[in-house]
Protein backbone atom coordinates (compact mmCIF):
# COMPACT_ATOMS: atom_id res chain seq x y z
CA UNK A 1 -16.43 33.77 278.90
CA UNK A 2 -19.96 32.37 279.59
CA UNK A 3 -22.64 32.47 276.30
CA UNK A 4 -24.10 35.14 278.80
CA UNK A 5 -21.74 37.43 278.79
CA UNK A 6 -20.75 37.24 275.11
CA UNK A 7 -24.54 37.92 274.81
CA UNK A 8 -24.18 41.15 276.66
CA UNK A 9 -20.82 42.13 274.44
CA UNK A 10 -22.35 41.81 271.64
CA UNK A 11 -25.14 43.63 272.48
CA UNK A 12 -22.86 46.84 273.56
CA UNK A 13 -20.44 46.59 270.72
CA UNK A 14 -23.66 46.94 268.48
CA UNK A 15 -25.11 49.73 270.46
CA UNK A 16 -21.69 51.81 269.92
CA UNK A 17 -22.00 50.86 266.48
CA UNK A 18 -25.11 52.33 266.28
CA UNK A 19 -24.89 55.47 267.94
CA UNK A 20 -21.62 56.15 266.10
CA UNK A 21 -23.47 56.16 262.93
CA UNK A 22 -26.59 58.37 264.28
CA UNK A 23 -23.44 60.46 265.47
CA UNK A 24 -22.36 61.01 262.05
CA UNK A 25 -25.56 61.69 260.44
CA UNK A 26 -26.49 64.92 262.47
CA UNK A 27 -26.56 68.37 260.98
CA UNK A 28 -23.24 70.14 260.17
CA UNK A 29 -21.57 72.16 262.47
CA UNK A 30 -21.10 75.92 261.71
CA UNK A 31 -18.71 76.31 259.71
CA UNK A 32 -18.81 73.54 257.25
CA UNK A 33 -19.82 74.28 253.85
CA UNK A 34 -23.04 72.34 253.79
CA UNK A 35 -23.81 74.77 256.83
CA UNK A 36 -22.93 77.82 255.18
CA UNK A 37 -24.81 77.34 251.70
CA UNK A 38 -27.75 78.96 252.69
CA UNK A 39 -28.92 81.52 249.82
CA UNK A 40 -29.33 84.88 251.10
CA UNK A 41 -32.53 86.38 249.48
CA UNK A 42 -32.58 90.04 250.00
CA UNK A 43 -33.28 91.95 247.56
CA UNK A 44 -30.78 93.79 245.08
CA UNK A 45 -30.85 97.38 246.13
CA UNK A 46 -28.81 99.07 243.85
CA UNK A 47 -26.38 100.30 247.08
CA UNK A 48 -22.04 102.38 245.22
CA UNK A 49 -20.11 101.01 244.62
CA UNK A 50 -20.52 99.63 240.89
CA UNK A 51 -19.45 97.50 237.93
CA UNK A 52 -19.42 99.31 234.91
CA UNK A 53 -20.86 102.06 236.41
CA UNK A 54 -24.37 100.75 236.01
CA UNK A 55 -24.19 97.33 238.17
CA UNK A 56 -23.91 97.61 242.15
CA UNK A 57 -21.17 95.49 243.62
CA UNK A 58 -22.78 93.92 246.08
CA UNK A 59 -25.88 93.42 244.30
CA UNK A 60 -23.70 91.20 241.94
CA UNK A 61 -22.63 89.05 244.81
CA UNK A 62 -26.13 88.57 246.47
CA UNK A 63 -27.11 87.68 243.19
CA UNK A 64 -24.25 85.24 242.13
CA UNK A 65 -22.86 84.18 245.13
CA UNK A 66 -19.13 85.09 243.83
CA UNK A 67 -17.10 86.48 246.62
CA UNK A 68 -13.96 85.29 244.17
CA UNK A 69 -11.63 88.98 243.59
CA UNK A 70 -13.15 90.10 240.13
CA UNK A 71 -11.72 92.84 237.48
CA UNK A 72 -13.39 94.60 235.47
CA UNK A 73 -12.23 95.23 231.67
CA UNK A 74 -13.75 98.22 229.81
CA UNK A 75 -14.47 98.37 225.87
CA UNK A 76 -15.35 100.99 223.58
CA UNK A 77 -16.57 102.99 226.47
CA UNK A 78 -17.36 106.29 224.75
CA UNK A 79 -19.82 108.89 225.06
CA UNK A 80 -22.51 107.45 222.98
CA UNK A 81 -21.73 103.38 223.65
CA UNK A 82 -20.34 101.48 226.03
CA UNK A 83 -18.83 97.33 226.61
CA UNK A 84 -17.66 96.00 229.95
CA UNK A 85 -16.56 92.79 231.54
CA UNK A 86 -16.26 91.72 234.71
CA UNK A 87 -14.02 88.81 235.10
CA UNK A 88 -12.74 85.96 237.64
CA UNK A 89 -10.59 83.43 237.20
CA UNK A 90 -13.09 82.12 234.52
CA UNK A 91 -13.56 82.20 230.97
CA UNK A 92 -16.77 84.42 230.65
CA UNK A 93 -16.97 85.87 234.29
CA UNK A 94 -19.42 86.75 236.23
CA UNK A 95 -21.08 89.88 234.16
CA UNK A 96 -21.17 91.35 230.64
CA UNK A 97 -22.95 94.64 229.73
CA UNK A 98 -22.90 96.47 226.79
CA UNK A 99 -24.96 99.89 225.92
CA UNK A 100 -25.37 102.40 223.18
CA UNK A 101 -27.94 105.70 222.58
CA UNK A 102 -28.88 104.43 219.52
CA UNK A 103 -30.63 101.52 217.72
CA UNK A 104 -32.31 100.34 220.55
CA UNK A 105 -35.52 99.38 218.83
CA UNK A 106 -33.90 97.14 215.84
CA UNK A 107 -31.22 95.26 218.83
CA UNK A 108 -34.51 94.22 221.23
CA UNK A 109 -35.78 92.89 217.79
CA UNK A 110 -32.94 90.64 216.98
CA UNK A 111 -32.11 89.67 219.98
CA UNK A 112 -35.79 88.64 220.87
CA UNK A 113 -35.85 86.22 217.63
CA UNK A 114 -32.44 84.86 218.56
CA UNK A 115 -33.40 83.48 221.60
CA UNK A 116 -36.46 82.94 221.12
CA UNK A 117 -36.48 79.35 221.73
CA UNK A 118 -35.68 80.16 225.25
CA UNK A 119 -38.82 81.31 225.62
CA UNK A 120 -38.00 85.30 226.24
CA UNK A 121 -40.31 86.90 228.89
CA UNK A 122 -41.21 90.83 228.70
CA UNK A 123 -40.32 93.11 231.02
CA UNK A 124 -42.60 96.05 232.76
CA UNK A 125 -43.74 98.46 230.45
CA UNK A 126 -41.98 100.84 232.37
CA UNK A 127 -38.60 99.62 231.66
CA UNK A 128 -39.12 100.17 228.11
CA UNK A 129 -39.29 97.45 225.38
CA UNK A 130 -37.62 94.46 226.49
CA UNK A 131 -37.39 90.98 227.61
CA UNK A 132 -35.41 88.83 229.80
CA UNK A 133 -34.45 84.83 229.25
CA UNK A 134 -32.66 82.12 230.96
CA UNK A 135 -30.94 80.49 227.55
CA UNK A 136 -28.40 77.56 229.47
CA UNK A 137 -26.73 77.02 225.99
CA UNK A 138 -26.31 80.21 224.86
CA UNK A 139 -24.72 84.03 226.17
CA UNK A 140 -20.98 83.17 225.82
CA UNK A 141 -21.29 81.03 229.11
CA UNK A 142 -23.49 83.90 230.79
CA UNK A 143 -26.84 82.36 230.30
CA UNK A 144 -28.92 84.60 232.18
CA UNK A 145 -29.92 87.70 229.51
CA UNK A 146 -31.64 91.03 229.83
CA UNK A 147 -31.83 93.55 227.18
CA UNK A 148 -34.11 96.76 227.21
CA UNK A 149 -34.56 100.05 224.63
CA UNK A 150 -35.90 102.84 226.72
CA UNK A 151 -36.58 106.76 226.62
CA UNK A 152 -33.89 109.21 228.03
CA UNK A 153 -34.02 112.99 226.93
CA UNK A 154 -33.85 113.13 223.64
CA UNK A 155 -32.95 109.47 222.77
CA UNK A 156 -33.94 105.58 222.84
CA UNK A 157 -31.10 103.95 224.22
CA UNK A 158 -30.75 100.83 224.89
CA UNK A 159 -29.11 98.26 227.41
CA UNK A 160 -28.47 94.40 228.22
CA UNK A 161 -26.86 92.93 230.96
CA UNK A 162 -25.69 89.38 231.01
CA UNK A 163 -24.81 87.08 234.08
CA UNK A 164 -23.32 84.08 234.68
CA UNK A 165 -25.08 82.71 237.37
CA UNK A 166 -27.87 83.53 239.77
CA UNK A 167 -28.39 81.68 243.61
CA UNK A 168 -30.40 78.89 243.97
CA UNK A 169 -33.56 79.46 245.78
CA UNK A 170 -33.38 82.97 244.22
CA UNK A 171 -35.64 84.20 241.60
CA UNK A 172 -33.93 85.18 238.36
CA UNK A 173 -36.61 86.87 236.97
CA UNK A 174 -37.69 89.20 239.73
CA UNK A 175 -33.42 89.72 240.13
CA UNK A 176 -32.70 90.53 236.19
CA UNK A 177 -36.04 93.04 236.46
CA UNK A 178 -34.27 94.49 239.57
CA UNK A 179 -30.80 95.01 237.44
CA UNK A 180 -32.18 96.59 234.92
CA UNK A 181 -34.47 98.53 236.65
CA UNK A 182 -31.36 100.03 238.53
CA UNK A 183 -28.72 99.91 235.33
CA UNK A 184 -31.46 102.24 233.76
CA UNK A 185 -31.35 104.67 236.82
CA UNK A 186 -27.99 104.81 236.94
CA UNK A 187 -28.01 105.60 232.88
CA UNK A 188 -30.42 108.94 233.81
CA UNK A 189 -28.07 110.04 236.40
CA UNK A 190 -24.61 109.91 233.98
CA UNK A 191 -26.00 111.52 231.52
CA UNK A 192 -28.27 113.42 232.35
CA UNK A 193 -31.70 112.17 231.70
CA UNK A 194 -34.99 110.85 232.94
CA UNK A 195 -35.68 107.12 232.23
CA UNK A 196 -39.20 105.84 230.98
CA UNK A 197 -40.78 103.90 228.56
CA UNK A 198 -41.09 104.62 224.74
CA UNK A 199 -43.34 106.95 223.33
């Protein structure tokens, strides 16, 4: 073979190798998991069926991304108080919750000095007195915290919801408002009452 032509190999053999390697850096195809990771940002609406009564399925996957088959484990779930789990395969799960219709005012107070490190941010007057936090090292593995005392009828309950994870790209602040916002809703309706802030 003439120095010519070797010339002219070498030249294609390099231009294959090069648009082999553009080849492989294109986007994913549909399908692939890199595709698919896109965060869906609607917001939570508060839409039955629930967790615990108080949390809307689906608003619990928009907001965690867990599609996973959960179960949900019940504790103490009387009239006047209330502690549920929902679980995966995990050891904390996805969401904890726990309520009672008493003592609201003293658990927002010790809960707001024990993470208060964390940096805990209030929530809307109307909600109540409460605050929310992101504490990565705390929560029993469910670092994302929301806690509330609020009028109902006759009594100052009080409520906190804990998850385990929240989307990227989505806003866990405006999202743990949202929850609680509809938890407390939800809390008029079973028993009977109209939810508002303290007097």
């Amino acid at each position: 073979m003439t120095a010519d032509g070797l010339v002219v190999r070498a030249v294609s053999l390099a231009l294959i190798t090069l648009l082999t390697m553009t080849r492989c850096g294109d986007a994913p195809e549909s399908g692939s998991p890199q595709a698919d990771a896109k965060t869906d940002s609607s917001p939570v609406t508060g839409a039955s069926p629930y967790w615990c009564e108080l949390v809307s399925r689906e608003d619990l996957r928009l907001v965690t991304g867990v599609v996973s088959a959960l179960e949900e484990q019940r504790s103490g779930w009387l009239e006047e108080k209330g502690g549920c789990l929902v679980r995966d395969s995990g050891p904390a799960g996805p969401l904890g919750l726990r309520w009672s219709r008493s003592g609201g005012r003293e658990v927002v107070d010790r809960q707001r000095k024990k993470y208060v490190e964390y940096g805990p941010e209030r929530l809307p007057g109307e909600l109540g007195n409460g605050f929310l936090v992101h504490a990565p090292s705390h929560a029993d593995d469910r670092p994302y915290y929301v806690v509330s005392t609020f009028r109902c009828g006759r009594h100052d309950p009080w409520l906190r919801i804990d998850v385990g994870e929240i989307q990227e790209e989505r806003s866990y602040r405006e999202d743990l408002v949202a929850l609680m916002r509809i938890a407390e809703e939800r809390f008029g309706v079973l028993h009977g009452c109209e939810p508002g802030p303290l007097r």
